[in-house]
N, C-alpha and C. Protein backbone atom coordinates (compact mmCIF):
# COMPACT_ATOMS: atom_id res chain seq x y z
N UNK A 1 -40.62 0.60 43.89
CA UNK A 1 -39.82 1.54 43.12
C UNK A 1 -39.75 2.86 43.87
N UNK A 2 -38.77 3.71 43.78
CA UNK A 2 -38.76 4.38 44.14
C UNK A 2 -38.89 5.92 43.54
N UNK A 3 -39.34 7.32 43.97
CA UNK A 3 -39.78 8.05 43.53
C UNK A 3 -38.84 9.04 42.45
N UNK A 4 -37.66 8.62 42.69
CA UNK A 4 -36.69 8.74 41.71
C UNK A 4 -36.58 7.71 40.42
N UNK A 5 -36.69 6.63 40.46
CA UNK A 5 -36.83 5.70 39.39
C UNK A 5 -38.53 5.70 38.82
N UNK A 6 -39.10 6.35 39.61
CA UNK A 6 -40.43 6.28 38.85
C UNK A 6 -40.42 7.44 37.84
N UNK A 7 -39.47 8.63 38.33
CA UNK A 7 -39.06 9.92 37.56
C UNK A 7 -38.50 9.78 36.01
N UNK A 8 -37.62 8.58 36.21
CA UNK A 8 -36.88 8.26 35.30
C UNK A 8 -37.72 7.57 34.22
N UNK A 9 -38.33 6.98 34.70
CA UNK A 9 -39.49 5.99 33.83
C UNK A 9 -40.33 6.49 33.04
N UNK A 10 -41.14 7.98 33.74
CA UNK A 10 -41.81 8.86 33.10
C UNK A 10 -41.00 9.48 31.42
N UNK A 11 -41.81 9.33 30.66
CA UNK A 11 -40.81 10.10 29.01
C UNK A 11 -40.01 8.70 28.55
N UNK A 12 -40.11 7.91 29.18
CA UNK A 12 -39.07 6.93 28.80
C UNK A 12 -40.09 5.87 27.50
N UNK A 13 -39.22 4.94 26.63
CA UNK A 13 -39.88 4.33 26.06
C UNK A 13 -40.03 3.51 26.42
N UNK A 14 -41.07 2.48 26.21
CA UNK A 14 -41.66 0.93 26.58
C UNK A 14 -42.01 0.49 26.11
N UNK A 15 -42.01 -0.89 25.74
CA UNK A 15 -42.48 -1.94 24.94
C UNK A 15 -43.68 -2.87 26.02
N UNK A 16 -44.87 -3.57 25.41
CA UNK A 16 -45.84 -4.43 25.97
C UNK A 16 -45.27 -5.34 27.17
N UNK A 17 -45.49 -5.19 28.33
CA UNK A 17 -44.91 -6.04 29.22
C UNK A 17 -44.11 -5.96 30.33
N UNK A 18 -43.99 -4.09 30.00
CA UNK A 18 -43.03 -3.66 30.88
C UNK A 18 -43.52 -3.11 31.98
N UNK A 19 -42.77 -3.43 33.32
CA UNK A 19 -43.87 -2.83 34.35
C UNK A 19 -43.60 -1.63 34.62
N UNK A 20 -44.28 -0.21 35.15
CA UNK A 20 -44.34 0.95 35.14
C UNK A 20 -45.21 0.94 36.71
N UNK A 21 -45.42 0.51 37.53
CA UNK A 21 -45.92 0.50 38.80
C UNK A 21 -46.93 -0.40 39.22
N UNK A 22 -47.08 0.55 40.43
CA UNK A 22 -48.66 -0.67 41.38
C UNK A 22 -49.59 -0.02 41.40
N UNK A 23 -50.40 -0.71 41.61
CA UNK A 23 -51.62 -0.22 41.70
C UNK A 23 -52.00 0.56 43.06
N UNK A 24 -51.23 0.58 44.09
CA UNK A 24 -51.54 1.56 45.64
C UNK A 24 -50.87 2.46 45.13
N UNK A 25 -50.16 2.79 44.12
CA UNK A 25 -49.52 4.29 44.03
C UNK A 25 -49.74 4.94 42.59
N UNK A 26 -50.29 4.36 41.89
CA UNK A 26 -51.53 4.56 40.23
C UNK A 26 -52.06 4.40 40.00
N UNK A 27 -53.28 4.66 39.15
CA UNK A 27 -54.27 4.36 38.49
C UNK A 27 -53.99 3.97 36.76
N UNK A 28 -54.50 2.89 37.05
CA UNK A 28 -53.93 2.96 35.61
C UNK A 28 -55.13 3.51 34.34
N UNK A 29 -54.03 3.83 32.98
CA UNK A 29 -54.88 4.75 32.00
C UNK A 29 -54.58 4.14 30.97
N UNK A 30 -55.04 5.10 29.88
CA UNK A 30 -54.74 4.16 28.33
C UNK A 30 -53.39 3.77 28.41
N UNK A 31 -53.56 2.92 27.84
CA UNK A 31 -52.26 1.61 26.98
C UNK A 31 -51.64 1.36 28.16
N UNK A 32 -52.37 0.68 29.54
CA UNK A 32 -51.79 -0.12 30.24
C UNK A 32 -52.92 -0.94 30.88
N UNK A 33 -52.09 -1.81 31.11
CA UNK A 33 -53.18 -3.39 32.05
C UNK A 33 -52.80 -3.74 33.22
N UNK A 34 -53.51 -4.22 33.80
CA UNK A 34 -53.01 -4.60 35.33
C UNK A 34 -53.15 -5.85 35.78
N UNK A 35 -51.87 -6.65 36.28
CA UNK A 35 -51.82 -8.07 36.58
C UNK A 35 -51.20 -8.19 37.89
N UNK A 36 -51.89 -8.63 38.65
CA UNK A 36 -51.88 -8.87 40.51
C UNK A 36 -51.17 -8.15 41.04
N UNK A 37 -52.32 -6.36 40.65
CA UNK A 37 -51.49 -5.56 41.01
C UNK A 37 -50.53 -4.46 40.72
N UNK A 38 -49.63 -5.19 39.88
CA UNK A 38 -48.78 -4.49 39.05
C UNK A 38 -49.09 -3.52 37.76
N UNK A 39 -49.03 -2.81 37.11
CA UNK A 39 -49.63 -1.97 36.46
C UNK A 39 -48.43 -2.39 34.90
N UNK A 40 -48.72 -2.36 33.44
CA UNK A 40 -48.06 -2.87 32.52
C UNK A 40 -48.03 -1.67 31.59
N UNK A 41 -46.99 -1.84 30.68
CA UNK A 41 -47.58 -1.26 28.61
C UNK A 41 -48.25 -2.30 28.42
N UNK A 42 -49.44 -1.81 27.86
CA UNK A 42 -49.94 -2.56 26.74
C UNK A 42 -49.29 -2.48 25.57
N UNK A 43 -48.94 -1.53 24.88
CA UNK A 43 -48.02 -0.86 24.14
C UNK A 43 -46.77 -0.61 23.82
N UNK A 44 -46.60 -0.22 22.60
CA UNK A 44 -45.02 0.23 22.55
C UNK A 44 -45.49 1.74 22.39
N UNK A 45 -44.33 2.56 23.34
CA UNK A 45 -44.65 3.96 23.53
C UNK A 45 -43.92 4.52 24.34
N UNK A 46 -44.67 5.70 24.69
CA UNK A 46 -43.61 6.41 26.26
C UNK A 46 -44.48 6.69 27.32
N UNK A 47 -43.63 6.30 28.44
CA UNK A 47 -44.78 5.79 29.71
C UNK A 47 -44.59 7.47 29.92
N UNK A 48 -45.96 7.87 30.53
CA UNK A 48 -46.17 8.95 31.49
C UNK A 48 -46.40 8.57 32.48
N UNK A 49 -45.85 9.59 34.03
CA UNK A 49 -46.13 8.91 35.29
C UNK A 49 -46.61 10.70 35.36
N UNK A 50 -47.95 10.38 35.72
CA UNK A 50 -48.89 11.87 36.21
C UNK A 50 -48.56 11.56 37.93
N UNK A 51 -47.72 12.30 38.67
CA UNK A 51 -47.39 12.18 40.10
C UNK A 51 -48.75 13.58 40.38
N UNK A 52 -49.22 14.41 39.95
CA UNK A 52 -50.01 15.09 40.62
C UNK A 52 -51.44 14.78 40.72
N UNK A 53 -51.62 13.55 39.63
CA UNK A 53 -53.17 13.16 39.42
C UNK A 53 -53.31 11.56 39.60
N UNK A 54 -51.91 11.10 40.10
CA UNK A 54 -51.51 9.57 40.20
C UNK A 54 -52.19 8.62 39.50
N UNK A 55 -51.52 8.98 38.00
CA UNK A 55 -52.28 8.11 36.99
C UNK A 55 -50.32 7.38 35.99
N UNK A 56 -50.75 7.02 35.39
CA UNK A 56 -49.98 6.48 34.47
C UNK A 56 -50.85 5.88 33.43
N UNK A 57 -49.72 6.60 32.22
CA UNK A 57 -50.44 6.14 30.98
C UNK A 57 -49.25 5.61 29.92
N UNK A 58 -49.36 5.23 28.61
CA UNK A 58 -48.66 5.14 27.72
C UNK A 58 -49.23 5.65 26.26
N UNK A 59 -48.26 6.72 25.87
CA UNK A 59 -48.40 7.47 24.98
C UNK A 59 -48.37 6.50 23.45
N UNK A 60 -48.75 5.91 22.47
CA UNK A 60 -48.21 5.26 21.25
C UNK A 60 -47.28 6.02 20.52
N UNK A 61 -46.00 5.56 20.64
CA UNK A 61 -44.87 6.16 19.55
C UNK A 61 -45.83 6.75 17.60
N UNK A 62 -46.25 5.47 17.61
CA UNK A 62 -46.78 5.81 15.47
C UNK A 62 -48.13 5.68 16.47
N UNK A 63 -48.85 7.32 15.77
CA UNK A 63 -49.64 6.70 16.10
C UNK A 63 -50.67 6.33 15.22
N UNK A 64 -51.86 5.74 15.01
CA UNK A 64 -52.57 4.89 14.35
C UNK A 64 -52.00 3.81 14.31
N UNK A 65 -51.07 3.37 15.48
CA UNK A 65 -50.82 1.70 15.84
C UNK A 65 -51.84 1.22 15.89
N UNK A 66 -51.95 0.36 15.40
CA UNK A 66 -53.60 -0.77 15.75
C UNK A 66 -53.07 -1.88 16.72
N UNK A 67 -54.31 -2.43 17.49
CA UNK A 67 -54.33 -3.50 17.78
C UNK A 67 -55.55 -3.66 17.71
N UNK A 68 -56.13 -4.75 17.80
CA UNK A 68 -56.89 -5.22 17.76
C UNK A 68 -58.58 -5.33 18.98
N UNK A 69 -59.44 -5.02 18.66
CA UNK A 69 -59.94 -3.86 19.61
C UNK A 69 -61.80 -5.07 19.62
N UNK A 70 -62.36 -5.27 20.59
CA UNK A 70 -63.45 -5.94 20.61
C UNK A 70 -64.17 -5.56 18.95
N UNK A 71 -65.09 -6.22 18.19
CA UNK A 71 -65.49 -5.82 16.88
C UNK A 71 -64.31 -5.51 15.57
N UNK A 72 -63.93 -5.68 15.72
CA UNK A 72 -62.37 -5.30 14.61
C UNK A 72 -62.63 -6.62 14.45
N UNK A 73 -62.29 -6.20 12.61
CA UNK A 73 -62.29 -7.88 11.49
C UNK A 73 -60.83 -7.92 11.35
N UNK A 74 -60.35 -9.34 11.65
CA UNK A 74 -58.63 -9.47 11.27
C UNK A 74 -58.76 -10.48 10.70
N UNK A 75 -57.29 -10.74 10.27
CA UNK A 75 -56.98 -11.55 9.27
C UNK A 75 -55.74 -12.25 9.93
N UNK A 76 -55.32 -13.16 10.06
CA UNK A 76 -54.98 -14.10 10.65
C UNK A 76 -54.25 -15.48 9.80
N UNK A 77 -53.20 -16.16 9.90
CA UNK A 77 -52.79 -17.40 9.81
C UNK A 77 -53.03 -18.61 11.12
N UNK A 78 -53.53 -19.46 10.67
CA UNK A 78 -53.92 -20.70 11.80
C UNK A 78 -52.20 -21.47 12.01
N UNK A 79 -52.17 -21.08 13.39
CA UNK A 79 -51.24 -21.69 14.22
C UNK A 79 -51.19 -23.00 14.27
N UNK A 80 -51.73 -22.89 15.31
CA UNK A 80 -51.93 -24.45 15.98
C UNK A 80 -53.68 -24.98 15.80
N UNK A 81 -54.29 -26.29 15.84
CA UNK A 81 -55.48 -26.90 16.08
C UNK A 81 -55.47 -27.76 16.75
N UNK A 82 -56.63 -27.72 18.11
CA UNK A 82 -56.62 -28.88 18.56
C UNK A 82 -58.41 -29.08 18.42
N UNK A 83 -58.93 -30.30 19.38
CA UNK A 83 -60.25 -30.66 18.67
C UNK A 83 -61.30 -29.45 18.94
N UNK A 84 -61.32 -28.69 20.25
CA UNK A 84 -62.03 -27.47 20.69
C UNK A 84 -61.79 -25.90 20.10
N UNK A 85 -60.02 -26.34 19.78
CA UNK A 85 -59.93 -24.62 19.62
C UNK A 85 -58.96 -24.58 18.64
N UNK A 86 -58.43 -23.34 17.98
CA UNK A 86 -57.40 -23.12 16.81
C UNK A 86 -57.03 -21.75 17.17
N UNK A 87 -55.30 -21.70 17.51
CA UNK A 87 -54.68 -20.32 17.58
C UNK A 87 -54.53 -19.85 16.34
N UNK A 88 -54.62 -18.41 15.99
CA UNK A 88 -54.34 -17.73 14.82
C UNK A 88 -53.51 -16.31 15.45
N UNK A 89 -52.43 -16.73 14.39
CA UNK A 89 -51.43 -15.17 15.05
C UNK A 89 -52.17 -14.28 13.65
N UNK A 90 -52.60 -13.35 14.42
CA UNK A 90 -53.28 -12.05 13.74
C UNK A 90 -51.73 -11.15 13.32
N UNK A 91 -52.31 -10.86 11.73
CA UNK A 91 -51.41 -9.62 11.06
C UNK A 91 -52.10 -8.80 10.26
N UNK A 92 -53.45 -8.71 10.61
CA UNK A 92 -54.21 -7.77 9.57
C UNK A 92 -54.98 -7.50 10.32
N UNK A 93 -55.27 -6.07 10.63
CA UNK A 93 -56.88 -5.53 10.85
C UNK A 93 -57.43 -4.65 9.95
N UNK A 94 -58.19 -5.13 9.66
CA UNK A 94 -59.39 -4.39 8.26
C UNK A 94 -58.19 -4.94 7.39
N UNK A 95 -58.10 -3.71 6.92
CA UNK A 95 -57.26 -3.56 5.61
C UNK A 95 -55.51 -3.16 5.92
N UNK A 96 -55.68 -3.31 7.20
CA UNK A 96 -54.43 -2.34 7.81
C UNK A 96 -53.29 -3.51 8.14
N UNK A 97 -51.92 -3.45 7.83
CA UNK A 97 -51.21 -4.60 7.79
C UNK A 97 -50.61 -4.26 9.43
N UNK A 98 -50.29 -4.90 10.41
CA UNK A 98 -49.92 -5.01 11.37
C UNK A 98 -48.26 -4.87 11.59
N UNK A 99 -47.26 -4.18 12.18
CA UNK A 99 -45.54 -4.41 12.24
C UNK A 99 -45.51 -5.97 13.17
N UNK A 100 -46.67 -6.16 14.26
CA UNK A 100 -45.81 -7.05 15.20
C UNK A 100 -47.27 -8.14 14.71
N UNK A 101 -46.95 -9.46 16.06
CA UNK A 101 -48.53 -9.85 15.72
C UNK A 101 -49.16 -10.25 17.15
N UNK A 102 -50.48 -10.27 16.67
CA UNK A 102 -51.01 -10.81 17.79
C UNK A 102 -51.69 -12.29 18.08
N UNK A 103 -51.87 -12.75 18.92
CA UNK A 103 -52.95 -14.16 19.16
C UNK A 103 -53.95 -13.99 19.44
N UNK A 104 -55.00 -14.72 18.33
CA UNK A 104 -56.51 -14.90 19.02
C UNK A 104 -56.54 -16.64 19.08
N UNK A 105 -57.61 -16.83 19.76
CA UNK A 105 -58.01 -18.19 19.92
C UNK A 105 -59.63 -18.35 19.25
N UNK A 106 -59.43 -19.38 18.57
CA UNK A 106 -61.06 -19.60 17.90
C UNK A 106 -61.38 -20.62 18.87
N UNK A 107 -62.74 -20.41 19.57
CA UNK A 107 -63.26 -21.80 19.81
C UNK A 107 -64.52 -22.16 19.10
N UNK A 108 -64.56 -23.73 19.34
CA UNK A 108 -65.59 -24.46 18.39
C UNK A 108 -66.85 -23.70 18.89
N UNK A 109 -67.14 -23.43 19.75
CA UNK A 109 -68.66 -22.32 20.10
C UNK A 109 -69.02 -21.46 18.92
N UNK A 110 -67.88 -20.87 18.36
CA UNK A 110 -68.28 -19.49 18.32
C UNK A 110 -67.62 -19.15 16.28
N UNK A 111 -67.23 -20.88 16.08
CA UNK A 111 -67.42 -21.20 14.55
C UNK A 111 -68.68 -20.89 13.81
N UNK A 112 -69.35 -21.69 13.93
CA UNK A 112 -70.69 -21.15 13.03
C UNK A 112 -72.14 -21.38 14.47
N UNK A 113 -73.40 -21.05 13.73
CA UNK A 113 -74.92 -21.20 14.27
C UNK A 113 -74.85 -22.67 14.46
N UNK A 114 -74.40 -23.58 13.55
CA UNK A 114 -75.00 -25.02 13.31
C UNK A 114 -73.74 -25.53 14.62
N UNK A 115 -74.15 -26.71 15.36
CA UNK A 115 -73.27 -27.61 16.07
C UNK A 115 -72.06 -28.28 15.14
N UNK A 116 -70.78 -27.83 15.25
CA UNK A 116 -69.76 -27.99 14.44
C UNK A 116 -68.50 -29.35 15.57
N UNK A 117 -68.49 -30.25 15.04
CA UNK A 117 -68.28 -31.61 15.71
C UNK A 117 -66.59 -31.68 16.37
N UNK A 118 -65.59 -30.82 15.13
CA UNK A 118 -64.30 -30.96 15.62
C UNK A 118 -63.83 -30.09 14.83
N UNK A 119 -62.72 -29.24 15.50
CA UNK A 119 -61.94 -27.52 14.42
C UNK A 119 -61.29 -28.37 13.63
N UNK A 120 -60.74 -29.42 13.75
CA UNK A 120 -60.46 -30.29 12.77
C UNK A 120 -60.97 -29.81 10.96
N UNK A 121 -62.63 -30.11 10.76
CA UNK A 121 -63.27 -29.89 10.16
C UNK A 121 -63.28 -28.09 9.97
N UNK A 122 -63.01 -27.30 10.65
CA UNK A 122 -63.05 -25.88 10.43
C UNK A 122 -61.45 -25.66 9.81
N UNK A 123 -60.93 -26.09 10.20
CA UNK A 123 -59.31 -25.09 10.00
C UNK A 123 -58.37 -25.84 10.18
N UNK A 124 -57.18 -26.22 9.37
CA UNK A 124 -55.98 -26.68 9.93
C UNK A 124 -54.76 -25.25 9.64
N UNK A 125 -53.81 -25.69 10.54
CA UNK A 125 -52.51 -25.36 10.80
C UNK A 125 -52.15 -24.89 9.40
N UNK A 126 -51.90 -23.24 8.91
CA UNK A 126 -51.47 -23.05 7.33
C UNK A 126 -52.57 -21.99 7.27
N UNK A 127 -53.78 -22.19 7.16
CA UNK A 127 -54.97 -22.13 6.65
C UNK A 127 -54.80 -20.16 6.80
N UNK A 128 -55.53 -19.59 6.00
CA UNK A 128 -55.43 -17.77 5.93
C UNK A 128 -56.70 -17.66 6.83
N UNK A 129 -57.28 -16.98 7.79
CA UNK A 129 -58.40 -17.07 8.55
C UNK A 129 -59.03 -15.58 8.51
N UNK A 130 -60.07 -15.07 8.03
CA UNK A 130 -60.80 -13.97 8.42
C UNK A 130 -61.70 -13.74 9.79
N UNK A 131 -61.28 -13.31 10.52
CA UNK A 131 -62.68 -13.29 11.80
C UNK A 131 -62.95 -12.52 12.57
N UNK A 132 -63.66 -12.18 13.61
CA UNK A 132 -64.04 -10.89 14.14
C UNK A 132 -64.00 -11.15 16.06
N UNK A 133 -63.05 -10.10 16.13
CA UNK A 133 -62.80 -10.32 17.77
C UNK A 133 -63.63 -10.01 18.74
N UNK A 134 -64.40 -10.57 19.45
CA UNK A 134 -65.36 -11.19 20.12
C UNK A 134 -65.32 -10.57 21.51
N UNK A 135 -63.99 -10.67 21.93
CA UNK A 135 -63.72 -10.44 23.33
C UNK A 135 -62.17 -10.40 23.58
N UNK A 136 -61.38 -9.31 24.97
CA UNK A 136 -60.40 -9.26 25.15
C UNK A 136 -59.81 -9.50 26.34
N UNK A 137 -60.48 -10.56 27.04
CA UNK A 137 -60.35 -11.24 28.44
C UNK A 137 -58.73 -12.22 28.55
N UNK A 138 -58.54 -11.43 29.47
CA UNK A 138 -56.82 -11.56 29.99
C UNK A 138 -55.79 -11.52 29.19
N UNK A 139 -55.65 -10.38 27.93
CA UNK A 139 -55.00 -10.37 27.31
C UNK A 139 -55.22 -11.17 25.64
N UNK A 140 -55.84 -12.20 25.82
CA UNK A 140 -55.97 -12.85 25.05
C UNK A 140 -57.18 -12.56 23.64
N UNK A 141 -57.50 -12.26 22.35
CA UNK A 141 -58.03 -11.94 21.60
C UNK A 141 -59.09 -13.37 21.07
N UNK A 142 -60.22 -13.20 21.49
CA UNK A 142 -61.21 -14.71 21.25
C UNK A 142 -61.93 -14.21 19.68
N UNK A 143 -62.03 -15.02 19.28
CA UNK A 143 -62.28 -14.88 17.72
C UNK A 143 -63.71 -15.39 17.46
N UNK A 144 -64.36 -14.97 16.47
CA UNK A 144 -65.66 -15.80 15.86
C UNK A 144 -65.89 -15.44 14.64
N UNK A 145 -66.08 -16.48 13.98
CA UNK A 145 -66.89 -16.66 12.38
C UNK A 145 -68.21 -17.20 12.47
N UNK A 146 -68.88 -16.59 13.06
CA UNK A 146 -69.80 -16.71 13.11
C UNK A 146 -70.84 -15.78 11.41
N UNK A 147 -71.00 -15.95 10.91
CA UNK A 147 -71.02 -15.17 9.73
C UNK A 147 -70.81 -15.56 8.36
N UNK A 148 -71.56 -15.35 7.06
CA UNK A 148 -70.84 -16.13 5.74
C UNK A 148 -69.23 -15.72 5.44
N UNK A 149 -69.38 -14.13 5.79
CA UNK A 149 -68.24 -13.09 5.27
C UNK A 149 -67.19 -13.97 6.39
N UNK A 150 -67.28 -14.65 7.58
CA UNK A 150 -65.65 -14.92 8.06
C UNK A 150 -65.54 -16.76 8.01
N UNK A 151 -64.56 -16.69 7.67
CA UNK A 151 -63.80 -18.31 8.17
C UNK A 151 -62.06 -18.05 7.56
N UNK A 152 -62.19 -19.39 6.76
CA UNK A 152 -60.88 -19.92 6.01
C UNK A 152 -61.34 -19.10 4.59
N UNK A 153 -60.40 -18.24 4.27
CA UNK A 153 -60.20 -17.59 2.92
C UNK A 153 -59.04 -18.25 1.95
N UNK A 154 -58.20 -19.10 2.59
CA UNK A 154 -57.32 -19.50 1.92
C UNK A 154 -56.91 -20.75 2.79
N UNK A 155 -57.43 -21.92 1.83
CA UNK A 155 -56.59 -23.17 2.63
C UNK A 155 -55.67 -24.05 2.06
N UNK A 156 -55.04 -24.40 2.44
CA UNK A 156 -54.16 -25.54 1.75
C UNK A 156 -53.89 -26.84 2.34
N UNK A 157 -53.76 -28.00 1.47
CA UNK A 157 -53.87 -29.30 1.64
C UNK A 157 -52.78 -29.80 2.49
N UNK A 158 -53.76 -30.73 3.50
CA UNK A 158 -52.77 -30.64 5.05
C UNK A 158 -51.96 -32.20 4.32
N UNK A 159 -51.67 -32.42 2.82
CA UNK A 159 -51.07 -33.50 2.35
C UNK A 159 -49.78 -33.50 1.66
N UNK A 160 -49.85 -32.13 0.75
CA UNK A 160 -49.17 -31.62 -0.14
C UNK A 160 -48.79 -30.37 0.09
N UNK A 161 -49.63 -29.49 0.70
CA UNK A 161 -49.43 -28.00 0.86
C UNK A 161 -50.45 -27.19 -0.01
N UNK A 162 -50.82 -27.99 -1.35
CA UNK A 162 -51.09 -27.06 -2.54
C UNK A 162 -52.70 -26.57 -1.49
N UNK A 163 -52.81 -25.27 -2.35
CA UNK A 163 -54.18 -24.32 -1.87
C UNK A 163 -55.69 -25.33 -2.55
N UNK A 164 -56.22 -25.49 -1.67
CA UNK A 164 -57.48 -25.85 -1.76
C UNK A 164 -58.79 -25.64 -3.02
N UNK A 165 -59.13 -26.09 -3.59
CA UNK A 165 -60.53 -25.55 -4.14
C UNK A 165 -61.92 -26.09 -3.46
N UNK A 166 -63.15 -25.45 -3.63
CA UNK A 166 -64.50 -25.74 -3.40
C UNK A 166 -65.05 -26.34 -4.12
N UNK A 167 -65.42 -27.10 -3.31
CA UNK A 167 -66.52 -28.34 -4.35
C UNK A 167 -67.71 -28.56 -3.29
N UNK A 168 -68.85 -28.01 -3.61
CA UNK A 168 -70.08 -28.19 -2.81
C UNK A 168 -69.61 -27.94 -1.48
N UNK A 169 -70.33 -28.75 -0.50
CA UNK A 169 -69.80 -29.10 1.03
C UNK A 169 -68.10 -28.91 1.42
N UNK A 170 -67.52 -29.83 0.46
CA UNK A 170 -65.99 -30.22 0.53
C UNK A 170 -65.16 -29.47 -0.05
N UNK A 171 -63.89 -29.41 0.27
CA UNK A 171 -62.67 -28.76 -0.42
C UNK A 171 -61.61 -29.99 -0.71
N UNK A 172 -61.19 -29.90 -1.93
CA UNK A 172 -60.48 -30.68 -2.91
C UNK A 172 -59.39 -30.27 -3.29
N UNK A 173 -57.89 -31.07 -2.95
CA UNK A 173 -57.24 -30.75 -3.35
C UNK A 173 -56.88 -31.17 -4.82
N UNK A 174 -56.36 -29.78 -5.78
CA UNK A 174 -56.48 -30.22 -7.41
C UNK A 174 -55.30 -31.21 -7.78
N UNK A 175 -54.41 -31.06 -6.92
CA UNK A 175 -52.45 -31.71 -7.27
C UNK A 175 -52.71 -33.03 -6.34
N UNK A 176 -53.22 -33.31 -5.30
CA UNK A 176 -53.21 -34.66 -5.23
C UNK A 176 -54.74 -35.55 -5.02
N UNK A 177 -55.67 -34.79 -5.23
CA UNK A 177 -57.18 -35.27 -5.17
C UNK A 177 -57.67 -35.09 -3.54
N UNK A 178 -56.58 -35.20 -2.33
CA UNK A 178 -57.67 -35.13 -1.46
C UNK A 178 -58.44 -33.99 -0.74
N UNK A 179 -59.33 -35.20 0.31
CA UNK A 179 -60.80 -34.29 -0.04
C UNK A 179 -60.32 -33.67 1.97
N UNK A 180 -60.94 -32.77 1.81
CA UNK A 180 -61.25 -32.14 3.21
C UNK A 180 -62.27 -30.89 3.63
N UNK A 181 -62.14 -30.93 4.82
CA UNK A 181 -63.42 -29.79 5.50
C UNK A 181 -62.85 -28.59 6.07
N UNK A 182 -63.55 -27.76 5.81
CA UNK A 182 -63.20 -26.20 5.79
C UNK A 182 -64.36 -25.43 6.64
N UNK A 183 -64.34 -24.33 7.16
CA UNK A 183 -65.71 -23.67 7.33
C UNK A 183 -65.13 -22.08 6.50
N UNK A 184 -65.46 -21.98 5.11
CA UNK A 184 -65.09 -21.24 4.51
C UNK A 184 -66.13 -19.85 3.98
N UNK A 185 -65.28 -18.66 3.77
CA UNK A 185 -66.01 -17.52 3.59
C UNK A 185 -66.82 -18.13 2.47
N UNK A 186 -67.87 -16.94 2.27
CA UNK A 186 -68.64 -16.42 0.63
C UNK A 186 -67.74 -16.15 -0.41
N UNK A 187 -66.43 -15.45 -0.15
CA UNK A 187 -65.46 -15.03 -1.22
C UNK A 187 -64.08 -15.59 -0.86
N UNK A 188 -64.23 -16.89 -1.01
CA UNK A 188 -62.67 -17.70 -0.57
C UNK A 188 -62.20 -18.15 -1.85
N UNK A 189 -60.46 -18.06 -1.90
CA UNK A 189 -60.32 -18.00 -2.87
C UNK A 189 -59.99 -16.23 -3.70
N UNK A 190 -60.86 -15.62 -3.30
CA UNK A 190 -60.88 -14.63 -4.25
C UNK A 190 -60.26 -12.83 -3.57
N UNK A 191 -59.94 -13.16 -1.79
CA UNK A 191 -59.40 -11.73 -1.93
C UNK A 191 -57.96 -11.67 -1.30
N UNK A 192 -57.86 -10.28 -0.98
CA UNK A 192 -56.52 -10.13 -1.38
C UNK A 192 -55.62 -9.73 0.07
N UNK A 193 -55.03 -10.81 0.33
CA UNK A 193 -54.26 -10.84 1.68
C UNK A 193 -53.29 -9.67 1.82
């Protein structure tokens, strides 16, 4: 790029993904990441290009944008499941409702203390998910319920659709009887999405 288009770039707005330079001619600063090299938004915002301290940053347009930050509890819908892992596109942190969303990945590790056999048994596809972000390695948000307070807060029957109840060990569906496995909170069922 050149030192005129890097001019232009500076004050300008940006959305997550957009590139704003290299790394031999910036350093990069808050709300950007760097991929082979190239320097990114993490963010939606307005890129600054510091030419006297050769930094670049991105300013957040609203700010108290959240994302989702190592230790932050979110709240989540289950994507996809396969036998090791379950995507959940995140739209809640804490209490705070999210505009866009994000992806974490649960893996079977990091479900509960006890050896848990298949996510199968933890979570299907539908399911409302509480959990706590673990780690933020390559972009990607790794999840764990490790804990009574996180799992499935809200599930529904991978038969019918209808929402789940607790019965001991098992979850029961009431509209067509069947039975299935959950790894569910202390207060499932009872709060407020």
């Amino acid at each position: 790029m050149s030192l005129k288009s890097y001019k232009e770039k500076s004050g300008q707005f940006v959305l997550p993904g957009e590139r704003l330079g290299v790394i031999e001619e910036f350093i990069p600063n808050s709300g950007t990441y760097v991929k082979s090299g190239v320097i990114y938004s993490k963010i939606v915002g307005r890129a600054l290009l510091d030419f006297l301290n050769k930094r670049v940053s991105v300013y957040p347009l609203v700010h108290g944008a959240k994302i989702p930050r190592v230790g932050s509890i979110v709240l989540g819908q289950v994507s996809s499941v396969q036998s090791e892992n379950a995507a959940v596109r995140i739209f809640k942190i804490g209490n705070k409702l999210l505009s866009g969303f994000f992806t974490g990945i649960l893996h079977i590790s990091d479900v509960q203390l006890r050896y848990v056999e298949s996510m199968y048994d933890v979570c299907k596809p539908g399911d409302i998910l509480r959990a706590k972000v673990i780690s933020e390695k390559n972009r990607t948000y790794h999840l764990s319920t490790k804990d009574k307070n996180l799992g499935v807060v809200y599930a529904f029957c991978s038969q019918c659709g209808y929402m789940l109840a607790s019965k001991k060990q098992n979850m029961y569906c009431p509209r067509c009887g069947k039975i299935e496995k959950r790894k569910i909170t202390i207060d499932y069922g009872k709060g407020i999405v």
